[in-house]
PDB file of N, CA and C in Angstrom:
ATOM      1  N   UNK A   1     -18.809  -8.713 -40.571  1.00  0.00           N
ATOM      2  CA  UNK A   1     -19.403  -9.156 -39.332  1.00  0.00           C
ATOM      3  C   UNK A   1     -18.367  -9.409 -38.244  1.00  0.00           C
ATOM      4  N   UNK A   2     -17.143  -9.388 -38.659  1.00  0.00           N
ATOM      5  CA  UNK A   2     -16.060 -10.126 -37.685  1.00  0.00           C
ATOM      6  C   UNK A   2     -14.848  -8.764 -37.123  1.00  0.00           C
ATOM      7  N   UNK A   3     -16.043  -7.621 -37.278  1.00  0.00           N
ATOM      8  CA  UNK A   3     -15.115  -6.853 -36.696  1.00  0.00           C
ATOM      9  C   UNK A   3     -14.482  -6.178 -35.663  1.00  0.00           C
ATOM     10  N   UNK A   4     -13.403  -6.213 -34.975  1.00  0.00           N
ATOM     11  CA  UNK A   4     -12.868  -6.019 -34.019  1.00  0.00           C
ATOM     12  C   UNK A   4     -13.324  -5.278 -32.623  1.00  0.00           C
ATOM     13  N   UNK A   5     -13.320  -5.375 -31.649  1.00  0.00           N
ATOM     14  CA  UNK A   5     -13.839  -4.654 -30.510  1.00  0.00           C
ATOM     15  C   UNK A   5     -13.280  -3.253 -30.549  1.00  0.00           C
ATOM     16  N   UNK A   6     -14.028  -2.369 -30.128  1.00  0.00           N
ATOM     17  CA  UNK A   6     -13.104  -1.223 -30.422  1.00  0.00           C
ATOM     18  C   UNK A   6     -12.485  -0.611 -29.183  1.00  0.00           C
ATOM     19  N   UNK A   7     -11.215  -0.227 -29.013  1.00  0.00           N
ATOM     20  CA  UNK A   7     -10.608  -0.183 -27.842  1.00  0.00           C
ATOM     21  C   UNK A   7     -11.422   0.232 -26.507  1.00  0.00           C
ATOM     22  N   UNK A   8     -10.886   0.128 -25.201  1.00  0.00           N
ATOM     23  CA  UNK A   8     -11.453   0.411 -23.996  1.00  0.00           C
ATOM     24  C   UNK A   8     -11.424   1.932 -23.996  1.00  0.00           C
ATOM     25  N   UNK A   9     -11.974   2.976 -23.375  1.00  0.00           N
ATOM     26  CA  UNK A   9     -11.868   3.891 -23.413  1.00  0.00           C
ATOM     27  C   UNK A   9     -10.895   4.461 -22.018  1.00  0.00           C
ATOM     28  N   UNK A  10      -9.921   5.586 -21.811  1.00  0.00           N
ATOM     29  CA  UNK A  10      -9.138   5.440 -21.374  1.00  0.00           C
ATOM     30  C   UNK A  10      -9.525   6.320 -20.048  1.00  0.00           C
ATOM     31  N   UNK A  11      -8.671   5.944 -18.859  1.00  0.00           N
ATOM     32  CA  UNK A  11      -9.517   6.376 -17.442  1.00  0.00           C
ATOM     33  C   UNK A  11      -9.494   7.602 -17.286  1.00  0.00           C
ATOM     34  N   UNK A  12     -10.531   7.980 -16.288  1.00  0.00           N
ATOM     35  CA  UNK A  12     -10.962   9.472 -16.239  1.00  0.00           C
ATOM     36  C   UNK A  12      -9.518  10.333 -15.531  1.00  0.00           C
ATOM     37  N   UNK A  13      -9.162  11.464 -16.240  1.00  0.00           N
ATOM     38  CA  UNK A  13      -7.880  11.768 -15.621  1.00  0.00           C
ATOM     39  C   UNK A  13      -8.169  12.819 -14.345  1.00  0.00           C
ATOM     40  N   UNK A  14      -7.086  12.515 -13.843  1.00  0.00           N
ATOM     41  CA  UNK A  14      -7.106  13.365 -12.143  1.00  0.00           C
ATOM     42  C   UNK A  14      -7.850  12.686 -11.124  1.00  0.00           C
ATOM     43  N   UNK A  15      -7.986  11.519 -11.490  1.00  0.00           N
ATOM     44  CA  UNK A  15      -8.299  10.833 -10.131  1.00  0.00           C
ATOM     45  C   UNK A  15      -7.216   9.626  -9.838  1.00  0.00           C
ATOM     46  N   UNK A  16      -6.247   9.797 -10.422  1.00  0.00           N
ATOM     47  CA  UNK A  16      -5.402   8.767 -10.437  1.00  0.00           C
ATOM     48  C   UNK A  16      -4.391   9.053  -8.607  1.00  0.00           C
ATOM     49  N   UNK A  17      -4.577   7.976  -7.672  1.00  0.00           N
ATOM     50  CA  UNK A  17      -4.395   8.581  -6.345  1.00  0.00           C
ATOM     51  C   UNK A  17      -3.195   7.530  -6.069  1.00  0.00           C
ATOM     52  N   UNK A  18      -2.295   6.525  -6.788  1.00  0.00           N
ATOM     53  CA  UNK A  18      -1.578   5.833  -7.086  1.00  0.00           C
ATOM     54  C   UNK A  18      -0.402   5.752  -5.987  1.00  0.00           C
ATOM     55  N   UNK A  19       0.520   6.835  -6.088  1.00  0.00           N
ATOM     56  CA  UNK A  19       1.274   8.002  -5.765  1.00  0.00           C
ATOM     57  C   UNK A  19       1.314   8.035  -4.320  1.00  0.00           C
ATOM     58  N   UNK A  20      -0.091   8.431  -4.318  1.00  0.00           N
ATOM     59  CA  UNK A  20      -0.301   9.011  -2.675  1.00  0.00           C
ATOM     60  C   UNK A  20      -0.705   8.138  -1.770  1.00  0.00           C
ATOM     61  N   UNK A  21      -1.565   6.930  -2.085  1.00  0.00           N
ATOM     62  CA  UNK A  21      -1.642   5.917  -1.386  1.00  0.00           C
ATOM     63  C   UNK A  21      -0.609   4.783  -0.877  1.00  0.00           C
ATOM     64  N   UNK A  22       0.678   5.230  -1.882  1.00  0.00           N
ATOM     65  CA  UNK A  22       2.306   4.161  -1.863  1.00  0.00           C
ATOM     66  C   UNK A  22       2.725   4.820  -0.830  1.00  0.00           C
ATOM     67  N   UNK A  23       2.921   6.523  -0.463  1.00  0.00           N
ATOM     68  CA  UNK A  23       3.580   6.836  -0.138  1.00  0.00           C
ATOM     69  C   UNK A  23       3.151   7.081   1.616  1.00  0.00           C
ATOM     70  N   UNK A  24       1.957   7.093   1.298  1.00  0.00           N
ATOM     71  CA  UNK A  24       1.128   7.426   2.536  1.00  0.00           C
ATOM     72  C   UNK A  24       1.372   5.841   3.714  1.00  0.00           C
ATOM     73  N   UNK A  25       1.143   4.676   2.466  1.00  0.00           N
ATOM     74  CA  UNK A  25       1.327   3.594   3.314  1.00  0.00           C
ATOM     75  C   UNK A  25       2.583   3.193   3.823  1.00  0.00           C
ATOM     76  N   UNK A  26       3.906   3.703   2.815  1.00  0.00           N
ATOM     77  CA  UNK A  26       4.884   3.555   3.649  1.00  0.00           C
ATOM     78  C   UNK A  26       5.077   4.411   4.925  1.00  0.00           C
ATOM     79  N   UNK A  27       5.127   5.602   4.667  1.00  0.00           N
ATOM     80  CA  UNK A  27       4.931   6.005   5.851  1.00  0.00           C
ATOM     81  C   UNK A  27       4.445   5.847   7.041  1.00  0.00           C
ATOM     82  N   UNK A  28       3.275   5.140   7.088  1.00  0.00           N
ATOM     83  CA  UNK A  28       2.193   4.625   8.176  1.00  0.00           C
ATOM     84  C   UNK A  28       2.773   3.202   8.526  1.00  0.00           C
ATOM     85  N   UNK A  29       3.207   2.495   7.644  1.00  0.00           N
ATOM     86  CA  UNK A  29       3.973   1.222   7.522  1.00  0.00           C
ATOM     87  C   UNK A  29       4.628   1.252   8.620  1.00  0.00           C
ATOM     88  N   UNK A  30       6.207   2.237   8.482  1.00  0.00           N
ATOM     89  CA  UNK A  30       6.964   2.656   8.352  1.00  0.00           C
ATOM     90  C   UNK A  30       7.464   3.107  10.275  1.00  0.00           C
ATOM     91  N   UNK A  31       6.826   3.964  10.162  1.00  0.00           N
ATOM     92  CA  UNK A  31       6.566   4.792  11.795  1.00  0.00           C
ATOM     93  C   UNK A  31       5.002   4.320  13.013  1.00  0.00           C
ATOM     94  N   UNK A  32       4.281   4.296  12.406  1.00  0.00           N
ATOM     95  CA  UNK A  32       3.512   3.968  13.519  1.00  0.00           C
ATOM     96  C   UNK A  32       2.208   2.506  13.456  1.00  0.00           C
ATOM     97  N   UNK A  33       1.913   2.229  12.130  1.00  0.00           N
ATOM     98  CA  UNK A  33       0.828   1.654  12.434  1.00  0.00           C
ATOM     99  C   UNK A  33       0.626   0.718  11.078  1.00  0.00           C
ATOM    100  N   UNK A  34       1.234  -0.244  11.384  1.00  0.00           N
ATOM    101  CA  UNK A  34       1.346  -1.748  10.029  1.00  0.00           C
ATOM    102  C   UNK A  34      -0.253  -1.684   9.466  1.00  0.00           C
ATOM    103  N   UNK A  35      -0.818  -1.767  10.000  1.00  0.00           N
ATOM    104  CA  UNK A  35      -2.235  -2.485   9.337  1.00  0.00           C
ATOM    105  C   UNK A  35      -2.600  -0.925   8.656  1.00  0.00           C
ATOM    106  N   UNK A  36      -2.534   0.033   9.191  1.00  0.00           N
ATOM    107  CA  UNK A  36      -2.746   1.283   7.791  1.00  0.00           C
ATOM    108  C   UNK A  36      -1.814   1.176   6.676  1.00  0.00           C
ATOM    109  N   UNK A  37      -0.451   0.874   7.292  1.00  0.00           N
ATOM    110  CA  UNK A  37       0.350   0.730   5.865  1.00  0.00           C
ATOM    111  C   UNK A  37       0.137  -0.664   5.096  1.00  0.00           C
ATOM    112  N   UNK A  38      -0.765  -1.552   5.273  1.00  0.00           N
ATOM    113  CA  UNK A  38      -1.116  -2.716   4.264  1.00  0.00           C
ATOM    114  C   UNK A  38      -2.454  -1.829   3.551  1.00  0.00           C
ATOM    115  N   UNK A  39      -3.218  -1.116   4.470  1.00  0.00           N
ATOM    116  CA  UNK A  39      -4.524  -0.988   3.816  1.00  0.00           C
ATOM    117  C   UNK A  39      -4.153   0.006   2.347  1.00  0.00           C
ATOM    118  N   UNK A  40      -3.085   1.052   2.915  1.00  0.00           N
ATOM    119  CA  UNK A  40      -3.170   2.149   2.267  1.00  0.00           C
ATOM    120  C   UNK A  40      -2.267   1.559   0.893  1.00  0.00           C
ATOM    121  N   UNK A  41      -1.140   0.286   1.014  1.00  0.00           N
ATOM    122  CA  UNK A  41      -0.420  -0.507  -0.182  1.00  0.00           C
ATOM    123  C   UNK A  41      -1.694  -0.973  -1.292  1.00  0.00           C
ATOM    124  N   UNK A  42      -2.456  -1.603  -0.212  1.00  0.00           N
ATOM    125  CA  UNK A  42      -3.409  -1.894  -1.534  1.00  0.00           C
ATOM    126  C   UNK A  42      -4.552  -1.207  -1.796  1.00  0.00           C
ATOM    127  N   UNK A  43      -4.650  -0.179  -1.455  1.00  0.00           N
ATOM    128  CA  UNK A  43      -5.473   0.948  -2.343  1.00  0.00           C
ATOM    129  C   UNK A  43      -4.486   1.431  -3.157  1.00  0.00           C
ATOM    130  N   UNK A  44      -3.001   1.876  -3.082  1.00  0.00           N
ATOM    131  CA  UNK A  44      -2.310   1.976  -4.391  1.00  0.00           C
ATOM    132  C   UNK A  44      -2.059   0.525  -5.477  1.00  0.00           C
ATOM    133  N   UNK A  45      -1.865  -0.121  -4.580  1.00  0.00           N
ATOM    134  CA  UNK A  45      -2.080  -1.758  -5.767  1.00  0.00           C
ATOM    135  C   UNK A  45      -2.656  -1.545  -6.832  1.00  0.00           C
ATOM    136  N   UNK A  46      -3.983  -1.411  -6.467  1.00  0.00           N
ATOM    137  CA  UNK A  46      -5.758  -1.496  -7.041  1.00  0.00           C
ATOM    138  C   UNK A  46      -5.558  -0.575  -7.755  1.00  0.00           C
ATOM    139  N   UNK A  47      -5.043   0.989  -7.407  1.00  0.00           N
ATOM    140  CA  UNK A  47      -4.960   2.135  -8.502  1.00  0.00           C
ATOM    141  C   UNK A  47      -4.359   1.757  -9.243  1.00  0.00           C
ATOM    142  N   UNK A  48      -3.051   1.180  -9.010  1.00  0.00           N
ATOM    143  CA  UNK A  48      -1.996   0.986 -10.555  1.00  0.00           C
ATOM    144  C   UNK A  48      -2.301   0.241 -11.278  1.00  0.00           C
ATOM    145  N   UNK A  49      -3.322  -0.692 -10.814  1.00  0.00           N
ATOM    146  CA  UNK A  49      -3.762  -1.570 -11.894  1.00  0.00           C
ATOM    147  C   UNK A  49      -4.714  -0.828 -12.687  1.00  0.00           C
ATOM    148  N   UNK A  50      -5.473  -0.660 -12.053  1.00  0.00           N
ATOM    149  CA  UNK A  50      -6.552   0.337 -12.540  1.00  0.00           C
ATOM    150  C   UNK A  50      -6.527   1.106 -13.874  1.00  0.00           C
ATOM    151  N   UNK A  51      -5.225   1.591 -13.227  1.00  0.00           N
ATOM    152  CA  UNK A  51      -4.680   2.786 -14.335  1.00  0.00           C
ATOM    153  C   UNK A  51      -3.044   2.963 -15.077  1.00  0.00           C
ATOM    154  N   UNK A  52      -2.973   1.737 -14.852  1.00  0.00           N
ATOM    155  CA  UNK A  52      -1.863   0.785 -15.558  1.00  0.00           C
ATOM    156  C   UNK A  52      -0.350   2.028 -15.253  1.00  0.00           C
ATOM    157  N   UNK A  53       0.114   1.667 -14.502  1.00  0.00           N
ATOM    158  CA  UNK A  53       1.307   2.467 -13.534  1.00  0.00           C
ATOM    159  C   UNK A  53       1.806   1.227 -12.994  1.00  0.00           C
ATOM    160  N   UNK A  54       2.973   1.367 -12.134  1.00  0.00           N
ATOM    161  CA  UNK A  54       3.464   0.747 -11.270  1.00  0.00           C
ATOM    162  C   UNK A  54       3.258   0.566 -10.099  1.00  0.00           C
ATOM    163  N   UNK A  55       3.101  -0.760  -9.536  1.00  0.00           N
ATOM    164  CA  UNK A  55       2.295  -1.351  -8.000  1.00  0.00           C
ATOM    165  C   UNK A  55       3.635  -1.006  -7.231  1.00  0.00           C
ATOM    166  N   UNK A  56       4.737  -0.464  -7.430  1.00  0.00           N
ATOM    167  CA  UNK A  56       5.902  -1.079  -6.639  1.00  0.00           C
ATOM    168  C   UNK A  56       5.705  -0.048  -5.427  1.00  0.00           C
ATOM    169  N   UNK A  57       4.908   0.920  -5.188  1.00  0.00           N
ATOM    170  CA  UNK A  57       4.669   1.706  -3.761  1.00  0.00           C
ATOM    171  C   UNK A  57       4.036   0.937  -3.352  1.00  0.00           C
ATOM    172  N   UNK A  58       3.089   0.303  -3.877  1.00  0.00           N
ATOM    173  CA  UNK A  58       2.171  -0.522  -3.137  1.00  0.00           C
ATOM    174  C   UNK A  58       2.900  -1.359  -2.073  1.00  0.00           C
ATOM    175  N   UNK A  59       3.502  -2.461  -2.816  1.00  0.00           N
ATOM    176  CA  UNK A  59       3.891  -3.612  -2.623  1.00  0.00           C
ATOM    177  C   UNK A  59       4.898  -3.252  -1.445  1.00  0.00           C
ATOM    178  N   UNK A  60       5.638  -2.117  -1.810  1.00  0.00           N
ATOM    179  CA  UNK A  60       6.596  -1.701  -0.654  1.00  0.00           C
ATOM    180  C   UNK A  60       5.751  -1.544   0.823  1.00  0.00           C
ATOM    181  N   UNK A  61       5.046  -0.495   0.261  1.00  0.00           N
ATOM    182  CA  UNK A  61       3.798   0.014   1.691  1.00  0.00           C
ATOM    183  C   UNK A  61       3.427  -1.275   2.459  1.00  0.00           C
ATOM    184  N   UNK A  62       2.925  -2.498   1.757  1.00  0.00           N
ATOM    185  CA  UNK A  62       2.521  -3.646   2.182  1.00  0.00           C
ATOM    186  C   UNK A  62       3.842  -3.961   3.112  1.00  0.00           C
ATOM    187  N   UNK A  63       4.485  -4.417   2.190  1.00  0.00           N
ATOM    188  CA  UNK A  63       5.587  -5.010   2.893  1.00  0.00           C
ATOM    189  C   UNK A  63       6.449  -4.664   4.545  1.00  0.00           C
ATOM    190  N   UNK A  64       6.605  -2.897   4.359  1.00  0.00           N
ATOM    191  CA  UNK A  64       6.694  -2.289   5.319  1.00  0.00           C
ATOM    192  C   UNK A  64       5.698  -2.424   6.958  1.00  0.00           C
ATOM    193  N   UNK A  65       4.655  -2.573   6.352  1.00  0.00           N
ATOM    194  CA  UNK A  65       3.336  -2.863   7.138  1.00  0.00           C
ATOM    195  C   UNK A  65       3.591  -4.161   7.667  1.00  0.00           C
ATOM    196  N   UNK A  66       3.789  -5.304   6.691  1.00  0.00           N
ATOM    197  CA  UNK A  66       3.956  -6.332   7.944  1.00  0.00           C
ATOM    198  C   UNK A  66       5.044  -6.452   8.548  1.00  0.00           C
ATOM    199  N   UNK A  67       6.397  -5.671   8.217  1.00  0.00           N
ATOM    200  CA  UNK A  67       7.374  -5.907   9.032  1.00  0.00           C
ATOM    201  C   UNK A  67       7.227  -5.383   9.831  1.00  0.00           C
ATOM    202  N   UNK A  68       6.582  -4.202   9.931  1.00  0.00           N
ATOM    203  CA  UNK A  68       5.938  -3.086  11.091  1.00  0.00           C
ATOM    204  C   UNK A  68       5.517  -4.503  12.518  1.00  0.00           C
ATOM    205  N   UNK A  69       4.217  -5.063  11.776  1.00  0.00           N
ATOM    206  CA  UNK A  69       3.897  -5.531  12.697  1.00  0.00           C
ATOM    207  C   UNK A  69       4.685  -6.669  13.479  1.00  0.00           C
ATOM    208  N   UNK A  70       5.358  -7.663  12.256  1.00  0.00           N
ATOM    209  CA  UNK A  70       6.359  -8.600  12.874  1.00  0.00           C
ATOM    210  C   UNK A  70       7.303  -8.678  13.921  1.00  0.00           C
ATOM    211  N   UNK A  71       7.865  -7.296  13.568  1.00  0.00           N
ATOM    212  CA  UNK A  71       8.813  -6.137  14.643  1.00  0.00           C
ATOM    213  C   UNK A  71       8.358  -6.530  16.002  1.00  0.00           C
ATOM    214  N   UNK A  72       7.253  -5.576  15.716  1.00  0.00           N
ATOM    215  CA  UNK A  72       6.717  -5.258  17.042  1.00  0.00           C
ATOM    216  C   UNK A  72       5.993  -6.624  18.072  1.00  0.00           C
ATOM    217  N   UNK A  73       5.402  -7.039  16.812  1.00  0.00           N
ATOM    218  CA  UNK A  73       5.043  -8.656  17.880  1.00  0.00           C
ATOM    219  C   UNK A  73       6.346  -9.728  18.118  1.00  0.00           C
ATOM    220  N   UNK A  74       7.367  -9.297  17.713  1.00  0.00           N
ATOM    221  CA  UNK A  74       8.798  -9.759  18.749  1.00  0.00           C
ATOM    222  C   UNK A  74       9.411  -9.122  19.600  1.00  0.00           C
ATOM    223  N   UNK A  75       9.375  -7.474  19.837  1.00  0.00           N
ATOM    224  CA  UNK A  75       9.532  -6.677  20.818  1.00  0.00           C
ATOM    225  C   UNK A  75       8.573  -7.072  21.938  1.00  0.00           C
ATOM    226  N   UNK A  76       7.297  -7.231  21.742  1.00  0.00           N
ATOM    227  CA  UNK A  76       6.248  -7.566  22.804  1.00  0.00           C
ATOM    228  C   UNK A  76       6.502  -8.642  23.369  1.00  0.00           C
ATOM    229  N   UNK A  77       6.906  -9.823  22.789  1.00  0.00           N
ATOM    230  CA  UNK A  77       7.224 -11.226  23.063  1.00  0.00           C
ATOM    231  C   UNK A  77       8.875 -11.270  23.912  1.00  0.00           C
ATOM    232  N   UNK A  78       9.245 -10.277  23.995  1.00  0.00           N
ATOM    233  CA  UNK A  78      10.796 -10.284  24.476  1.00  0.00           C
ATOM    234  C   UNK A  78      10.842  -9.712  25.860  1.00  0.00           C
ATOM    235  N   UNK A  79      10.084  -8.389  25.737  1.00  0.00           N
ATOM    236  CA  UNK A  79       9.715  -7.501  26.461  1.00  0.00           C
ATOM    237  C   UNK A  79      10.532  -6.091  26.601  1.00  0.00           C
ATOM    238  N   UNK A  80      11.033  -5.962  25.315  1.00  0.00           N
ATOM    239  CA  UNK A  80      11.936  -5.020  24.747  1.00  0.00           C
ATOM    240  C   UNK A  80      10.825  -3.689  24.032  1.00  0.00           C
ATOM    241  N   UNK A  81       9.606  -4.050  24.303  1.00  0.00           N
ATOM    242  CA  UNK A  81       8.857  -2.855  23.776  1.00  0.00           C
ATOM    243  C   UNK A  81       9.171  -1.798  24.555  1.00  0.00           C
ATOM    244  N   UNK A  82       9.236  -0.273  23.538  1.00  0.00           N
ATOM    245  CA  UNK A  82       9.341   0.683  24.285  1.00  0.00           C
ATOM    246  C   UNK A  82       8.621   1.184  25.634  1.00  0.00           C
ATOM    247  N   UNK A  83       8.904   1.706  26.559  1.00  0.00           N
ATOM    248  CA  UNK A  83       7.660   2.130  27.671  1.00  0.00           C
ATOM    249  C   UNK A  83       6.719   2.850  27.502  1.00  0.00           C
ATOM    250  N   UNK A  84       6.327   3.822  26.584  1.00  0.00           N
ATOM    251  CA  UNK A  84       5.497   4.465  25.862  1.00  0.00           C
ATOM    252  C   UNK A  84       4.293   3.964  25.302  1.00  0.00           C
ATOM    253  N   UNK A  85       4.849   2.072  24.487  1.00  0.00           N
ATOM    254  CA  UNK A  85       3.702   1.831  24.172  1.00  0.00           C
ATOM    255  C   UNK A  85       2.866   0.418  24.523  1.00  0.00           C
ATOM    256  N   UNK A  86       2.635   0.238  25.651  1.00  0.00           N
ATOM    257  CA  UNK A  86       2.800  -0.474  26.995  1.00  0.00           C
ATOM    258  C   UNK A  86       1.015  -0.169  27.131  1.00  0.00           C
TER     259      UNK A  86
END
């Protein structure tokens, strides 16, 4: 009667988007637009957990993203923003 659960069954393969969501958010992070590179960190977060990989694109993408924005809301506050994005 006391017998064991039987393992989880293991995730459906080829949808694992892990990868592309780290890399996508640094990038977006990175060059133009913080709040895509947080969104796109934790849609890779969520995958690696998901599918048991490493969060560390994530976490980067995130990270990138708010320095993105930090940056820029002290350029604005100085008045050192470029003229372009004015």
């Amino acid at each position: 009667m006391n017998t064991p659960y039987p393992p989880p069954p293991p995730p459906p393969a080829g949808r694992d988007r892990t990868t592309l969501w780290g890399v996508l958010g640094i990038v977006t992070g990175l060059l133009c637009c913080g709040i895509l590179g947080i969104v796109f960190g934790w849609l890779s977060v969520r995958d690696a957990k998901r599918y048991a990989k490493s969060p560390v694109l994530g976490y980067l993408a995130i990270a990138f993203g708010v320095l993105n924005i930090v940056v820029s809301l002290i350029l604005r506050s100085t008045g050192n923003y470029p003229y372009w994005n004015r």
